[in-house]
Protein backbone atom coordinates (compact mmCIF):
# COMPACT_ATOMS: atom_id res chain seq x y z
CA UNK A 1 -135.21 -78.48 38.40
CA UNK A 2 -137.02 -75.57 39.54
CA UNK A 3 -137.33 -74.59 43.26
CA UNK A 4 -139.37 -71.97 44.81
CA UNK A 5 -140.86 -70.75 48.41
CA UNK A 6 -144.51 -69.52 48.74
CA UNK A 7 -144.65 -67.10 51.84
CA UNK A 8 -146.86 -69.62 53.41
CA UNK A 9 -145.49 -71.58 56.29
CA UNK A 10 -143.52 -69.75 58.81
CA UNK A 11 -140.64 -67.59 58.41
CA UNK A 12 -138.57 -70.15 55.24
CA UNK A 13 -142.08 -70.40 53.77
CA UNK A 14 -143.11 -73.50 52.19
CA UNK A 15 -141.04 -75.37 49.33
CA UNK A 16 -142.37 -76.04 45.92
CA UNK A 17 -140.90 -78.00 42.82
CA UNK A 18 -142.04 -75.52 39.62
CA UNK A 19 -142.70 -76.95 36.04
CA UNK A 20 -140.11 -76.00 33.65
CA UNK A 21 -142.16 -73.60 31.91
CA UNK A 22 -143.61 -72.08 35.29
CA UNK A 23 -147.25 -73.00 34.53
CA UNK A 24 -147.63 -75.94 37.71
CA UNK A 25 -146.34 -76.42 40.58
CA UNK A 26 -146.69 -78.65 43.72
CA UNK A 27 -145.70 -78.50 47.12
CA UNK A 28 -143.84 -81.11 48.28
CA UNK A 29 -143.71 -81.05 52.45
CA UNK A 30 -142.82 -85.03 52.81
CA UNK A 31 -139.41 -84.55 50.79
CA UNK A 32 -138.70 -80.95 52.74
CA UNK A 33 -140.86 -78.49 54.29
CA UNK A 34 -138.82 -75.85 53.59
CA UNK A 35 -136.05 -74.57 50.33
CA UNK A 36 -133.79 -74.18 53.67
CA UNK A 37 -134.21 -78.04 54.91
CA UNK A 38 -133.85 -79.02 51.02
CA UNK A 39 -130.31 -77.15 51.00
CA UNK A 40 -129.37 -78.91 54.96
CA UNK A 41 -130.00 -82.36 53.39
CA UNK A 42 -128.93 -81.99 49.12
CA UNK A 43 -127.69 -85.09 48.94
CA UNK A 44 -130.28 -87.25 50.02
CA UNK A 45 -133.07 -85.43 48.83
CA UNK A 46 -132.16 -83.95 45.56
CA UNK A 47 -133.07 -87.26 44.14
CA UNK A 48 -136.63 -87.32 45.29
CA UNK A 49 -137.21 -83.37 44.27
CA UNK A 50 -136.14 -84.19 40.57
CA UNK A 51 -138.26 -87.15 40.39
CA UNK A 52 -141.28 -84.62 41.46
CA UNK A 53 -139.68 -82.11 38.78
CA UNK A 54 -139.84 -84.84 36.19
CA UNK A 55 -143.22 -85.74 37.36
CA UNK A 56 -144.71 -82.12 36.53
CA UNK A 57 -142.72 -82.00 33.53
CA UNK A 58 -144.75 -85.61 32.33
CA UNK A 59 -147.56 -83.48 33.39
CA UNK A 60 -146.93 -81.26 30.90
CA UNK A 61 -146.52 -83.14 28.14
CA UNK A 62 -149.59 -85.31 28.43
CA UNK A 63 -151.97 -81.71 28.97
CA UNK A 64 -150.44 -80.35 26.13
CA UNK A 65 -150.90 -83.49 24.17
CA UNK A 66 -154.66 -83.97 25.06
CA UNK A 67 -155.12 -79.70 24.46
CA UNK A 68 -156.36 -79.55 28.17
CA UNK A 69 -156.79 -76.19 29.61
CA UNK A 70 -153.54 -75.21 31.71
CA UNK A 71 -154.14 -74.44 35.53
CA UNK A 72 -151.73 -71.93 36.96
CA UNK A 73 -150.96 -74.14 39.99
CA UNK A 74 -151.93 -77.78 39.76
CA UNK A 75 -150.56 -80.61 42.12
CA UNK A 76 -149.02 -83.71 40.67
CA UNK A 77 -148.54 -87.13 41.60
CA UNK A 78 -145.43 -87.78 42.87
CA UNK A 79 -143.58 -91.39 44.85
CA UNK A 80 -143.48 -90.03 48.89
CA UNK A 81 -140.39 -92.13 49.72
């Protein structure tokens, strides 16, 4: 699982779950605003945040199955709780 910050979003910026191959990535403020408020509650959320990594990485796999044209940032569908 890949985590990153975009500076967006007050000083901690705003979380996002990155495809394995960097080419997507979504944003993902109802599991943790914040890399910061991921780290504060792990445990509990961890789960959720590699069910969205899994998620984009499904992604994946179906685009480059159909040959669709890659977006550098997409947003994926992903359970909320």
């Amino acid at each position: 699982m890949k985590l990153a910050s975009l500076r967006t979003g007050g000083r901690d910026g705003t979380l996002i779950v990155v495809s394995r191959d960097l080419s997507r990535a979504v944003a993902v403020p109802d599991i943790a605003p914040t890399l910061q408020s991921a780290l504060d509650d792990w445990a509990n959320l961890s789960p959720r945040l590699a069910t969205v990594a899994e998620a984009l990485g499904a992604l994946g796999l179906r685009r480059s199955r159909s040959s669709a044209t890659r977006a550098s940032v997409t947003e994926a569908e992903y359970p909320p709780a």
